[in-house]
PDB file of N, CA and C in Angstrom:
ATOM      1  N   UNK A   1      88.663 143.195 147.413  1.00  0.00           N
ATOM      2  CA  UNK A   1      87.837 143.015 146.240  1.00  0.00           C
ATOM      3  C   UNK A   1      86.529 142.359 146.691  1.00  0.00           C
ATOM      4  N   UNK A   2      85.382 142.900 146.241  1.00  0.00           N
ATOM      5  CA  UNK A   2      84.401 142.441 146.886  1.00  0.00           C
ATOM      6  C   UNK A   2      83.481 141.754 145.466  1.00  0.00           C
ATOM      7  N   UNK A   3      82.854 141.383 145.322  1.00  0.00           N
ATOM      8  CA  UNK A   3      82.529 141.126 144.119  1.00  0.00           C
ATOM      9  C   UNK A   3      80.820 142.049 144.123  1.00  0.00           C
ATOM     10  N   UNK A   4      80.669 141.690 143.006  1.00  0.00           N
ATOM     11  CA  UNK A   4      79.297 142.662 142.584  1.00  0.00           C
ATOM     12  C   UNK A   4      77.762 141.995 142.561  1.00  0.00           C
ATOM     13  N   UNK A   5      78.182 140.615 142.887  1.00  0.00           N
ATOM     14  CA  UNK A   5      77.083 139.707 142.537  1.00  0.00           C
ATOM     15  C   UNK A   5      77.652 138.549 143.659  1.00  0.00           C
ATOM     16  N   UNK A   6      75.902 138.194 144.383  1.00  0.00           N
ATOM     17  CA  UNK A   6      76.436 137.348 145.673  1.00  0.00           C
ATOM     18  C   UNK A   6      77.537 136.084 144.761  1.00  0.00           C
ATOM     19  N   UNK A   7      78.076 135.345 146.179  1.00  0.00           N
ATOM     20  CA  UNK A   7      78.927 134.546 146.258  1.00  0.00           C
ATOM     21  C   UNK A   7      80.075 134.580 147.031  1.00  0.00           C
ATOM     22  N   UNK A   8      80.666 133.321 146.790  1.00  0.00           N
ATOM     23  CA  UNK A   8      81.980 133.530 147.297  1.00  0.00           C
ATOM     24  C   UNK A   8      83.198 133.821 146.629  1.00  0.00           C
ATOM     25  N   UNK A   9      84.190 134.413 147.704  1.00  0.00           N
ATOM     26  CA  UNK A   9      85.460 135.192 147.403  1.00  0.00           C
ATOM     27  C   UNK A   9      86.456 133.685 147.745  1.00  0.00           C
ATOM     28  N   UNK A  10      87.433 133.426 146.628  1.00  0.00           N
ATOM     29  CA  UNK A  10      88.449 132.344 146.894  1.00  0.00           C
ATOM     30  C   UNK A  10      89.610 133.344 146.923  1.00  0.00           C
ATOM     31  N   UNK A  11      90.310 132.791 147.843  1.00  0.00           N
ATOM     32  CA  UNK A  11      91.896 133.343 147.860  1.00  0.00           C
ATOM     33  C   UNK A  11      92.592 131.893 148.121  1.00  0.00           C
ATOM     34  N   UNK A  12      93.758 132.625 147.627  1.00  0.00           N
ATOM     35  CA  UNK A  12      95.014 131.091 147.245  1.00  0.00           C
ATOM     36  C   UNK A  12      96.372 132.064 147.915  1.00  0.00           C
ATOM     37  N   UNK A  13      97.381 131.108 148.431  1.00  0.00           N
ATOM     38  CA  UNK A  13      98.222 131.669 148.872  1.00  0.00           C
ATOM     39  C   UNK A  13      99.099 129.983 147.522  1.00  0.00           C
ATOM     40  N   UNK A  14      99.837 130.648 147.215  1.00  0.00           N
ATOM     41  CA  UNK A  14     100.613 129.088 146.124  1.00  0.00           C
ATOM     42  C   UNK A  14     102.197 129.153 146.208  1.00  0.00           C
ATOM     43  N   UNK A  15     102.573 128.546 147.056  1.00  0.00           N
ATOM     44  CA  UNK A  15     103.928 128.317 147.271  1.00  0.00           C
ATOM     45  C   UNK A  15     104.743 126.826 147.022  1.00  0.00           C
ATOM     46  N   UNK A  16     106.125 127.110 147.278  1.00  0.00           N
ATOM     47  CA  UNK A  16     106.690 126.054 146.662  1.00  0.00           C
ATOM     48  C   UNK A  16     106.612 124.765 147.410  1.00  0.00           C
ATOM     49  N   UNK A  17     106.053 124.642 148.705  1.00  0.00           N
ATOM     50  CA  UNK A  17     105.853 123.704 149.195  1.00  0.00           C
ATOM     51  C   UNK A  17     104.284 123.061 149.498  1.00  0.00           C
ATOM     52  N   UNK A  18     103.471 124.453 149.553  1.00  0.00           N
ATOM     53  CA  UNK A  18     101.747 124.288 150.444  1.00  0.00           C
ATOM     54  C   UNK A  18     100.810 125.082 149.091  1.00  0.00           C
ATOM     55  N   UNK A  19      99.715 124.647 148.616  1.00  0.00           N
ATOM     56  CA  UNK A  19      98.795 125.672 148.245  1.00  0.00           C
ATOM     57  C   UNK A  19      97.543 125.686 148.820  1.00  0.00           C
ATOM     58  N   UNK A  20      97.826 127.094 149.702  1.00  0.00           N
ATOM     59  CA  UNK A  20      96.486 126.926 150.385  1.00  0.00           C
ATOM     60  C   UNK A  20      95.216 127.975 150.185  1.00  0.00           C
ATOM     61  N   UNK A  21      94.261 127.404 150.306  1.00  0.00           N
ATOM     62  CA  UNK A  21      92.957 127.999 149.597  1.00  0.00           C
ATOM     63  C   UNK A  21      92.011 128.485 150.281  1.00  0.00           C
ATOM     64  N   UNK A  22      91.403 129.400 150.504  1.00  0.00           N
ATOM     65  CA  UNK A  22      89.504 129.678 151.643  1.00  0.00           C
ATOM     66  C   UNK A  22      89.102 130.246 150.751  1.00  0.00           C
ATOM     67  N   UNK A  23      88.040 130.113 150.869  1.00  0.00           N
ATOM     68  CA  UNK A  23      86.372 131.282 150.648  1.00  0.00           C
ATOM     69  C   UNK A  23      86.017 131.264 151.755  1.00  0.00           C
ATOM     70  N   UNK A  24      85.500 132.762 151.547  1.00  0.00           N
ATOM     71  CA  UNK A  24      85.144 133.701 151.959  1.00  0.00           C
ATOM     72  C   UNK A  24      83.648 134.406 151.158  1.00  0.00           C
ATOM     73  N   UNK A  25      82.468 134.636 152.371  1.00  0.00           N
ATOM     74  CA  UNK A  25      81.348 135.247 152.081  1.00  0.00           C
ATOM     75  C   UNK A  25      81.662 136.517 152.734  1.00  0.00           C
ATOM     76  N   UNK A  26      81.017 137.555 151.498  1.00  0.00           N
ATOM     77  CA  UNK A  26      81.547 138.405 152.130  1.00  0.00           C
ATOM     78  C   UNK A  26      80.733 139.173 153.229  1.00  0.00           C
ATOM     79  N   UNK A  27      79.156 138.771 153.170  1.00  0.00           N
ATOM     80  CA  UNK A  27      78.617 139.587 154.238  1.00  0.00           C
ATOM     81  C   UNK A  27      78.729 139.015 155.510  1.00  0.00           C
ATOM     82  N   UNK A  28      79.970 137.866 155.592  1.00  0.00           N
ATOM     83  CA  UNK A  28      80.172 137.460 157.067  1.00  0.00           C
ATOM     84  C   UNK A  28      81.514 138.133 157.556  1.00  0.00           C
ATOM     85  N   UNK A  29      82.424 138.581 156.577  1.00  0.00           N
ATOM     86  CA  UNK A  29      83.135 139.199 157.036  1.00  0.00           C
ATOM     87  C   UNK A  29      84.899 138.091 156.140  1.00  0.00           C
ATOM     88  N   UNK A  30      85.506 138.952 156.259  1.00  0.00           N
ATOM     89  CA  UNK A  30      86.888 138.473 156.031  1.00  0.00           C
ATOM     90  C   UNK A  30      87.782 137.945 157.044  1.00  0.00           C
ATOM     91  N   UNK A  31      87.055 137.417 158.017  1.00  0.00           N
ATOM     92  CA  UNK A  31      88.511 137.275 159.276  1.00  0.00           C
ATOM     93  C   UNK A  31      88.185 135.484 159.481  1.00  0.00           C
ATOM     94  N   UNK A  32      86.706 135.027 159.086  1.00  0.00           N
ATOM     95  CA  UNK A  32      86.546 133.405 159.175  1.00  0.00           C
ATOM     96  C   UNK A  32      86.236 132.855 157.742  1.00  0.00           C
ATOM     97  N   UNK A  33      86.903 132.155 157.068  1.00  0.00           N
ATOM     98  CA  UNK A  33      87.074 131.785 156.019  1.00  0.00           C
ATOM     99  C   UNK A  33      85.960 130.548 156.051  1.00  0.00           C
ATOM    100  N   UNK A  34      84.472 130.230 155.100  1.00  0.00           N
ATOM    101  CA  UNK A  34      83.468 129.231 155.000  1.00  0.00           C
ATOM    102  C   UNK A  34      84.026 128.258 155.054  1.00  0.00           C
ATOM    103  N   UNK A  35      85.156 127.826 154.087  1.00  0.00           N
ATOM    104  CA  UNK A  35      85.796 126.715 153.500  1.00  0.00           C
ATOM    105  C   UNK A  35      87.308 126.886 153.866  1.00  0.00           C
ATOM    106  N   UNK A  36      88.446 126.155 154.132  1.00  0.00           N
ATOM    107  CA  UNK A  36      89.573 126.232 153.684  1.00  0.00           C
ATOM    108  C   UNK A  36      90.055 124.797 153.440  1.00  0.00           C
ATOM    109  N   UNK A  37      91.674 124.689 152.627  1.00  0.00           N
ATOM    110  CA  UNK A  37      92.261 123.596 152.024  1.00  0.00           C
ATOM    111  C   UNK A  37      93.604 123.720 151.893  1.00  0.00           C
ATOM    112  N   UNK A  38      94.440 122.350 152.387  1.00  0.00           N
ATOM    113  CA  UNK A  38      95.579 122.800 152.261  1.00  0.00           C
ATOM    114  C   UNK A  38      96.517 121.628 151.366  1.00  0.00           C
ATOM    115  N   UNK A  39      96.927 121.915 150.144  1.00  0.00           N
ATOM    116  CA  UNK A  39      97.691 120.787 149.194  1.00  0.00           C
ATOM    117  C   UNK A  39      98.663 120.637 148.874  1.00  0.00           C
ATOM    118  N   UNK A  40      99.610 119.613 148.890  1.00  0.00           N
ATOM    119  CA  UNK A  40     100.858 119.693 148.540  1.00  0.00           C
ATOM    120  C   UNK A  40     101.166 120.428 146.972  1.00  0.00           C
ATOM    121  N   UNK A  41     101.740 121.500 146.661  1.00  0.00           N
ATOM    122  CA  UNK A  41     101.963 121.784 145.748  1.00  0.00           C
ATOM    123  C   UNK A  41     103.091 121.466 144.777  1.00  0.00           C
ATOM    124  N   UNK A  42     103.997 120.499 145.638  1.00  0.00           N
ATOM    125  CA  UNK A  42     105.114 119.820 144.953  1.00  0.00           C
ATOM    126  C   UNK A  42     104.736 119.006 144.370  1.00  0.00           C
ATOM    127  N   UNK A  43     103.567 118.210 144.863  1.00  0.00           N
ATOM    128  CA  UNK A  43     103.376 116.967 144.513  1.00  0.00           C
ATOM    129  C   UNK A  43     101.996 117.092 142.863  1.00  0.00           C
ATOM    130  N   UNK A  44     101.587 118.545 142.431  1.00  0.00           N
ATOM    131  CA  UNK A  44     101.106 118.544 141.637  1.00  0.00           C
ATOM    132  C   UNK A  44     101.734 118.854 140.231  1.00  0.00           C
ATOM    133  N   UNK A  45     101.321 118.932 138.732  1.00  0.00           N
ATOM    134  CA  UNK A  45     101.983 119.016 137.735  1.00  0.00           C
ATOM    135  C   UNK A  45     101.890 120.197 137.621  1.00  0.00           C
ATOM    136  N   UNK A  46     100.881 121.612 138.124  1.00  0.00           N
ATOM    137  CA  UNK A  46     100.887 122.231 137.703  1.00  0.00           C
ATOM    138  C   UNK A  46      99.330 122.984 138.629  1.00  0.00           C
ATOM    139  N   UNK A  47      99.420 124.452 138.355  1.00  0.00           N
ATOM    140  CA  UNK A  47      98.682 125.324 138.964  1.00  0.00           C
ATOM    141  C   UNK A  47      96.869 124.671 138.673  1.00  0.00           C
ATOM    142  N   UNK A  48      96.697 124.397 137.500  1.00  0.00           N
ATOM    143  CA  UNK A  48      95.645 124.312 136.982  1.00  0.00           C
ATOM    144  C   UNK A  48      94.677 122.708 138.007  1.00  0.00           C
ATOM    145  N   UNK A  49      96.103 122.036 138.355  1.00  0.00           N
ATOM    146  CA  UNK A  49      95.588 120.443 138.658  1.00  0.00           C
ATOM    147  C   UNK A  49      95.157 120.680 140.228  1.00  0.00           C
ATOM    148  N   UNK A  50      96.092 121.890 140.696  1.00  0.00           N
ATOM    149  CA  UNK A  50      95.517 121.529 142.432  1.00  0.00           C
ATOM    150  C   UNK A  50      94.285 122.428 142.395  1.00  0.00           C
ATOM    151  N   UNK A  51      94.018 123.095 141.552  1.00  0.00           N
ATOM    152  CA  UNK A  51      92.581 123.792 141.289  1.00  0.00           C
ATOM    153  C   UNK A  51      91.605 122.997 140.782  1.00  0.00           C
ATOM    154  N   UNK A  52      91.737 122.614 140.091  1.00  0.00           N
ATOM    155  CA  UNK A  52      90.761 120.993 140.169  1.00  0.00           C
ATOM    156  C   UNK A  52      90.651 120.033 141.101  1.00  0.00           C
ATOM    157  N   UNK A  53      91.563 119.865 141.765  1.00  0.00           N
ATOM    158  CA  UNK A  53      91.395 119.612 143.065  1.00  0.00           C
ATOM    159  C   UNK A  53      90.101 120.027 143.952  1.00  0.00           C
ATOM    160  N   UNK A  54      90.911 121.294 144.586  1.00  0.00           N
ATOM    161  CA  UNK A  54      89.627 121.688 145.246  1.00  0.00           C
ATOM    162  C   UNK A  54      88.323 122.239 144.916  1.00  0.00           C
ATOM    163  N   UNK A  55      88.134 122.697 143.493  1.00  0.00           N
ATOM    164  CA  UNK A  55      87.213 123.310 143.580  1.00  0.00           C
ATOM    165  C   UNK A  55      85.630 122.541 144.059  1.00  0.00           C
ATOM    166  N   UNK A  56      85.862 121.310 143.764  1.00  0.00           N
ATOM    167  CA  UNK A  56      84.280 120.479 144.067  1.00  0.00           C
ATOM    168  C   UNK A  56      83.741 120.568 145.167  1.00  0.00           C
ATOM    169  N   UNK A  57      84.914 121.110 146.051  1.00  0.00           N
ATOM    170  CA  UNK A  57      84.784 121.135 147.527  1.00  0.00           C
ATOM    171  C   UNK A  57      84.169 122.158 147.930  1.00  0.00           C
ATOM    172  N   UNK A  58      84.326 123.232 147.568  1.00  0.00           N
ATOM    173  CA  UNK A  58      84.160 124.841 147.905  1.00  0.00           C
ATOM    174  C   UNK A  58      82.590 124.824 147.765  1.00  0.00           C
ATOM    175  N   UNK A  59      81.828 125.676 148.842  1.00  0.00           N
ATOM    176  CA  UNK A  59      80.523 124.923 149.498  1.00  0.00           C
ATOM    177  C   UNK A  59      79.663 126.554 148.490  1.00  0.00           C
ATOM    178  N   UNK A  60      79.961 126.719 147.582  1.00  0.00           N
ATOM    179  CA  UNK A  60      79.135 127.248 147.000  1.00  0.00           C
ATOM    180  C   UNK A  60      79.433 128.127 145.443  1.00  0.00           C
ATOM    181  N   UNK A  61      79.145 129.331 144.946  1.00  0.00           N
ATOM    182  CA  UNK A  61      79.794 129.653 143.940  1.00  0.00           C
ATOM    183  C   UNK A  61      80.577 130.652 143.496  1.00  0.00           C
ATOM    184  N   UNK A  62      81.571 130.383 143.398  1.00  0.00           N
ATOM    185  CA  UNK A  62      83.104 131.796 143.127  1.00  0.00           C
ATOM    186  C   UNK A  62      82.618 133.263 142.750  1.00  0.00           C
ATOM    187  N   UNK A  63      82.008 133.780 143.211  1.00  0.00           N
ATOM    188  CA  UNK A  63      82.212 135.045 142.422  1.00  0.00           C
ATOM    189  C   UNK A  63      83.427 136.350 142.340  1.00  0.00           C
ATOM    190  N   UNK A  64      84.692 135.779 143.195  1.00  0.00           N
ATOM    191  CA  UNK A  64      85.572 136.604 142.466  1.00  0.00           C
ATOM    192  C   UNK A  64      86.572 135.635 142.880  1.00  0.00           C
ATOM    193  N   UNK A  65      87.899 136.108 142.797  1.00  0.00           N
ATOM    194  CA  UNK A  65      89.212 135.469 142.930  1.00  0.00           C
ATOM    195  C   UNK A  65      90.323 135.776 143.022  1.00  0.00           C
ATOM    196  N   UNK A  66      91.045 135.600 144.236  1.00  0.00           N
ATOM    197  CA  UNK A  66      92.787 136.179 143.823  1.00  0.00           C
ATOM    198  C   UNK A  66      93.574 135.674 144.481  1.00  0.00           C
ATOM    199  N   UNK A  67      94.958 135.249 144.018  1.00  0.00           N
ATOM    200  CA  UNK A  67      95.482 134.488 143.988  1.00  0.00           C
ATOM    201  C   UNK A  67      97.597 135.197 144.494  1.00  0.00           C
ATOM    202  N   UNK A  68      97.786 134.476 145.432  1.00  0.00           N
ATOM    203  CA  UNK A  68      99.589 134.987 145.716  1.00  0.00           C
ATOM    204  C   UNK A  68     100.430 134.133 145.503  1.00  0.00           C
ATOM    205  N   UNK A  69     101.115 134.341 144.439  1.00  0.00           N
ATOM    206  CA  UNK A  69     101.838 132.986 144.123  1.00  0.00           C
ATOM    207  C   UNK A  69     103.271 133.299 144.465  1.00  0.00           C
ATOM    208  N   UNK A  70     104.211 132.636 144.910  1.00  0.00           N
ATOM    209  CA  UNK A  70     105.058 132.687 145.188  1.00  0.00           C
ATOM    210  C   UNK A  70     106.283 132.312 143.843  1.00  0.00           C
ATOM    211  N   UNK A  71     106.443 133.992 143.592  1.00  0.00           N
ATOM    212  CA  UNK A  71     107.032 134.021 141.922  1.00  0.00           C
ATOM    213  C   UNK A  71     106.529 135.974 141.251  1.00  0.00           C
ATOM    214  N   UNK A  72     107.360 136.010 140.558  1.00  0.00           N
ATOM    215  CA  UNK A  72     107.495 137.207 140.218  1.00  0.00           C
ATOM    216  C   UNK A  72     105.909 137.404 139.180  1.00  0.00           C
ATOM    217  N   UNK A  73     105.017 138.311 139.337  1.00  0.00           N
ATOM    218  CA  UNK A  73     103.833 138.205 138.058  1.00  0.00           C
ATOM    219  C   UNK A  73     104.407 139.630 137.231  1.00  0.00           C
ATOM    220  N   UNK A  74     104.290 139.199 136.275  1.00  0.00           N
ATOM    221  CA  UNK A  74     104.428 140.315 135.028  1.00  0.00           C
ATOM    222  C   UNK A  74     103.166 140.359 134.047  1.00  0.00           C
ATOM    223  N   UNK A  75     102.286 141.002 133.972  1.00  0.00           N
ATOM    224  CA  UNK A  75     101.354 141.435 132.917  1.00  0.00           C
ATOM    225  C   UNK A  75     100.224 140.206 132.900  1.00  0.00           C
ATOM    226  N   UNK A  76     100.194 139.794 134.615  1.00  0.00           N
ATOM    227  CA  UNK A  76      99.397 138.932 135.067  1.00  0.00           C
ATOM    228  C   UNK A  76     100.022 137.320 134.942  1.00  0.00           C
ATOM    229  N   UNK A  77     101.069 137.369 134.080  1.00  0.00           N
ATOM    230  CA  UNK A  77     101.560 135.987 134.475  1.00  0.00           C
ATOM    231  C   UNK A  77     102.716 135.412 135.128  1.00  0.00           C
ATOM    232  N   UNK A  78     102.655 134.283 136.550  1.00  0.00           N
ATOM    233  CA  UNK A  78     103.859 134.034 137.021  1.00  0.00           C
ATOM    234  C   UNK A  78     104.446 132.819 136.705  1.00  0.00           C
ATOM    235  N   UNK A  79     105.469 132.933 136.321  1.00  0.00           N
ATOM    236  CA  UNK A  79     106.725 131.688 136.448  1.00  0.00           C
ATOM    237  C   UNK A  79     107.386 131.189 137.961  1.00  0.00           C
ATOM    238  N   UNK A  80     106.141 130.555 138.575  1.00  0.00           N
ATOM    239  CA  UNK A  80     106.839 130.051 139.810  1.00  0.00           C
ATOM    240  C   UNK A  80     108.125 130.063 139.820  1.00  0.00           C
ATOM    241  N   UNK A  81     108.820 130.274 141.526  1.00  0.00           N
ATOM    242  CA  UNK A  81     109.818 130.156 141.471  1.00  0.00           C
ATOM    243  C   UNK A  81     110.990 128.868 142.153  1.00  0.00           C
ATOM    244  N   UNK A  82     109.931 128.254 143.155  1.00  0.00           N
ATOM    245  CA  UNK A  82     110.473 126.831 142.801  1.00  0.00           C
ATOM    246  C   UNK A  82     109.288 125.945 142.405  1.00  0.00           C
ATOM    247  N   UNK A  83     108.757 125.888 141.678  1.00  0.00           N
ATOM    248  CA  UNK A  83     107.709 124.832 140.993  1.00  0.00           C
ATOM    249  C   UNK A  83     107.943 124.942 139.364  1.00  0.00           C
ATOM    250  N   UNK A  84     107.789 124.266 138.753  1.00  0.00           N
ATOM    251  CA  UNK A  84     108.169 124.071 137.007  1.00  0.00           C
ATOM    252  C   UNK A  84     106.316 124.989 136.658  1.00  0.00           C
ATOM    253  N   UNK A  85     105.612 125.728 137.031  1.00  0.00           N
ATOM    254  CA  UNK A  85     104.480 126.049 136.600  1.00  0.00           C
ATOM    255  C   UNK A  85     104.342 127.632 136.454  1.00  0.00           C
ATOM    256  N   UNK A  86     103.374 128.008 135.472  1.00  0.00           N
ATOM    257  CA  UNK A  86     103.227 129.015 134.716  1.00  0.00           C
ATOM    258  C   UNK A  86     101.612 129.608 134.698  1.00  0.00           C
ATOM    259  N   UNK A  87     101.634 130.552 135.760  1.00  0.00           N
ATOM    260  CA  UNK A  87     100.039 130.547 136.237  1.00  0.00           C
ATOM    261  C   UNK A  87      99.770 132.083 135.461  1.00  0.00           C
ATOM    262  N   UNK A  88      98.703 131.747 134.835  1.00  0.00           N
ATOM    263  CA  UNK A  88      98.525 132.782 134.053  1.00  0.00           C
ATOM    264  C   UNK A  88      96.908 133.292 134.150  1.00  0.00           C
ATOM    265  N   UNK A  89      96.998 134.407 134.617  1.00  0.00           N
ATOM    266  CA  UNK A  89      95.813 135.215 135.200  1.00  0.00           C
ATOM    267  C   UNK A  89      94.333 134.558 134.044  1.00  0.00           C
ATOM    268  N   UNK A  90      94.597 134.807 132.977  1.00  0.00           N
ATOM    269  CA  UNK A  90      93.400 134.817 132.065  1.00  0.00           C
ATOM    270  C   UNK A  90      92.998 133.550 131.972  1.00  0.00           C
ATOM    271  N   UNK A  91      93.724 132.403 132.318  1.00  0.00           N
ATOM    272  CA  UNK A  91      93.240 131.052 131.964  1.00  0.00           C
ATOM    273  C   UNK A  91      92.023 130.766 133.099  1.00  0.00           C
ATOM    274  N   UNK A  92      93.273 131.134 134.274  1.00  0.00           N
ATOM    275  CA  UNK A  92      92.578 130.459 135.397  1.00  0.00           C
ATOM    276  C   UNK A  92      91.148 131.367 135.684  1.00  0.00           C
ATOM    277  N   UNK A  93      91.202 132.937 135.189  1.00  0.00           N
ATOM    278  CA  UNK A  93      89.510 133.433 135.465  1.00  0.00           C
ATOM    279  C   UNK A  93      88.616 132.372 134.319  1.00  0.00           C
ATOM    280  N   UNK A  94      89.326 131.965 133.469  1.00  0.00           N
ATOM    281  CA  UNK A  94      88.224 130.938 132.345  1.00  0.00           C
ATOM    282  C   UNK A  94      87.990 129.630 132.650  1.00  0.00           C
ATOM    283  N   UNK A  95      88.819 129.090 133.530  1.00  0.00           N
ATOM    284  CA  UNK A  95      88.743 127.634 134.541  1.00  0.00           C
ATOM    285  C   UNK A  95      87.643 127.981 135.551  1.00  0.00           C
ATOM    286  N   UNK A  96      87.673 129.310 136.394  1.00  0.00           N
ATOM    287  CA  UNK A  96      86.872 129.415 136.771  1.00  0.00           C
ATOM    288  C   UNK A  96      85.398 130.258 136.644  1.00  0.00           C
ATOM    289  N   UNK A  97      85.100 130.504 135.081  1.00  0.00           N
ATOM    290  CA  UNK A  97      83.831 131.199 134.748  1.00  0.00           C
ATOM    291  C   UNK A  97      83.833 132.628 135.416  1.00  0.00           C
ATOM    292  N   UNK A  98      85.441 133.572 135.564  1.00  0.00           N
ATOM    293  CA  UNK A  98      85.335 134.550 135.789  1.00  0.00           C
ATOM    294  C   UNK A  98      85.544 135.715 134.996  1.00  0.00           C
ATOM    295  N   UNK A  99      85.366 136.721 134.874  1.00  0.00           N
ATOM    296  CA  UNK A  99      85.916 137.868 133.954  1.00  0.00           C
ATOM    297  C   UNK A  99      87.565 137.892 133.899  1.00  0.00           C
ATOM    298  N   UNK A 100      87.861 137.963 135.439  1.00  0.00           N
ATOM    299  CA  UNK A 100      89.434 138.061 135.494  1.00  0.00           C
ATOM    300  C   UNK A 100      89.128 137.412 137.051  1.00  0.00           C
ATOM    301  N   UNK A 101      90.635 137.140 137.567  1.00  0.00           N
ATOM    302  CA  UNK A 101      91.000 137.102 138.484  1.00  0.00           C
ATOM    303  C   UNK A 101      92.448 137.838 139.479  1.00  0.00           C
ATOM    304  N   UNK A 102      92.634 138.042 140.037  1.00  0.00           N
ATOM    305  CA  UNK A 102      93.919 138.372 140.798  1.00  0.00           C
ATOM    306  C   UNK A 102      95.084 137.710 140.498  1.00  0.00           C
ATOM    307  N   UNK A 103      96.146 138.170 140.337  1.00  0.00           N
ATOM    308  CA  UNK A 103      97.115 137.134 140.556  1.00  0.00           C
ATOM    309  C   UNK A 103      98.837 138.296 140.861  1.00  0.00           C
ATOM    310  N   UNK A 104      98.899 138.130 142.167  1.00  0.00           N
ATOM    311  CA  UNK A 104     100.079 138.720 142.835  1.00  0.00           C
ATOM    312  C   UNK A 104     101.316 138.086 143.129  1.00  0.00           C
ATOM    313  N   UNK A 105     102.309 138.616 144.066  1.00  0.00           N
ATOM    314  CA  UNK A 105     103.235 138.232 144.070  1.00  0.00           C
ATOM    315  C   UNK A 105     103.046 137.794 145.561  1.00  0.00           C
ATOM    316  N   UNK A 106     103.241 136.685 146.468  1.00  0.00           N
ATOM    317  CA  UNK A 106     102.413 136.393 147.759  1.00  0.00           C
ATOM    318  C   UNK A 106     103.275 136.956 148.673  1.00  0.00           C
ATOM    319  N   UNK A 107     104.376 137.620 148.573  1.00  0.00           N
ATOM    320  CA  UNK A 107     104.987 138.634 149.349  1.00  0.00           C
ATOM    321  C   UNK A 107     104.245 140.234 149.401  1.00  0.00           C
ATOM    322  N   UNK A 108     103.714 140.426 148.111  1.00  0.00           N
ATOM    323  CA  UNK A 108     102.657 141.059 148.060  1.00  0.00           C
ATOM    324  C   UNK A 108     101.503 141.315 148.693  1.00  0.00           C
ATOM    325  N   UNK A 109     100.757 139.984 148.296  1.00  0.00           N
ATOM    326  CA  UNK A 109      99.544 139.866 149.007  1.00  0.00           C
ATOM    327  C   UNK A 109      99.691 139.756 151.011  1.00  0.00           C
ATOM    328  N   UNK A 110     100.751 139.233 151.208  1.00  0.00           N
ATOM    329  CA  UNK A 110     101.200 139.472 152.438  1.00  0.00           C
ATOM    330  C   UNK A 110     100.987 140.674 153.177  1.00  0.00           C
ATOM    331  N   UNK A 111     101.481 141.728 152.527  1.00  0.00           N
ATOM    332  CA  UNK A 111     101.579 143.480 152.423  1.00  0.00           C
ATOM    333  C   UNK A 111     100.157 143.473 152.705  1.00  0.00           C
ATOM    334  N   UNK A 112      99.764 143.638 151.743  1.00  0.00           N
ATOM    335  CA  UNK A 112      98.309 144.151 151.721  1.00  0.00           C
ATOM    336  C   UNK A 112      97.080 143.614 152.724  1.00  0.00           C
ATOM    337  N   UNK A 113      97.677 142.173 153.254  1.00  0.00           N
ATOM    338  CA  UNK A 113      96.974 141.513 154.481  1.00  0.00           C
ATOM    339  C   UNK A 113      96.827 142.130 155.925  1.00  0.00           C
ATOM    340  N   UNK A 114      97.967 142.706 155.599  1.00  0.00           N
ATOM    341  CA  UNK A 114      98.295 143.233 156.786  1.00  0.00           C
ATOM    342  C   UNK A 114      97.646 144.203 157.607  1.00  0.00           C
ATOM    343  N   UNK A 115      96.895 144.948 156.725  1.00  0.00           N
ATOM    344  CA  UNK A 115      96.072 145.881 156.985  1.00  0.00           C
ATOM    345  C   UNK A 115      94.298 145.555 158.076  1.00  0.00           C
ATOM    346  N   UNK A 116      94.316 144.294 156.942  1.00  0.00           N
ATOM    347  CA  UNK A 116      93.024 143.898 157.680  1.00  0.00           C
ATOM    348  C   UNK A 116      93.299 143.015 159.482  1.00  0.00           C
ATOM    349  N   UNK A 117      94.595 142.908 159.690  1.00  0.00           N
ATOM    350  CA  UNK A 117      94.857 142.113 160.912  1.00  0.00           C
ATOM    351  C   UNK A 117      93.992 142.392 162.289  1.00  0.00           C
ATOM    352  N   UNK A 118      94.289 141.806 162.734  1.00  0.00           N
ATOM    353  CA  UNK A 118      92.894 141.619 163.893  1.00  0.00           C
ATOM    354  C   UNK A 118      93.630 141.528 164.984  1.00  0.00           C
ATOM    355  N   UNK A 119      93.495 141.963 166.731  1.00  0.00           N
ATOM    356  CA  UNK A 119      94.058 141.494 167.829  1.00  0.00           C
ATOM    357  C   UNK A 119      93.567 139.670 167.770  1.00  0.00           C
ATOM    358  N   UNK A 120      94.151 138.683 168.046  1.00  0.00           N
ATOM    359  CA  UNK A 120      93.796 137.258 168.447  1.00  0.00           C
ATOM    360  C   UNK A 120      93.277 137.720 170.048  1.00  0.00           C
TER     361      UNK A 120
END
């Protein structure tokens, strides 16, 4: 997903133990992330709080977003599956001043990573 208007691309990987976060510009490419962050996700109440978290940090402005949460998504919303939280596509594009955002299953987004892999 590239967005249509400069900025940066955030991706979230959100699991039951780590939620971890980069942007990404995209005319530098997808393989070195500008920014990254890594937060205990046990230790938050909820999807919305470790996103407040980082966002102050992120060294410029979102223009798109997507997100792998570790949890089944149905019709854009997931019911983590070990965290008590309920991440729901439409809020979080309005937390972050977007139209929409992504929101997969991070076994998913895994899949689809795969493609872009690189020799180290």
């Amino acid at each position: 997903m590239v967005p249509a208007q400069p900025g940066l691309i955030l991706a979230g990987d959100i699991g039951g133990t780590n939620a971890r976060f980069a942007a990404f510009e995209p005319s530098r490419g997808f393989h070195a992330p500008v920014w990254e962050r890594t937060l205990s996700s046990r230790s938050a109440a909820s999807f919305a709080s470790v996103l407040d978290a980082v966002r102050p940090e992120i060294p410029g402005r979102i223009a798109a977003a997507t997100f792998g949460v570790a949890g089944p998504v149905r019709h854009g919303v997931c019911r983590a599956t070990n965290l008590p939280w309920v991440v729901d596509s439409r809020e979080v594009a309005a937390a972050l001043g977007l139209e929409s955002v992504g929101l997969l299953n991070d076994l998913e987004a895994n899949a689809w990573g795969i493609e872009v892999l690189v020799d180290a």
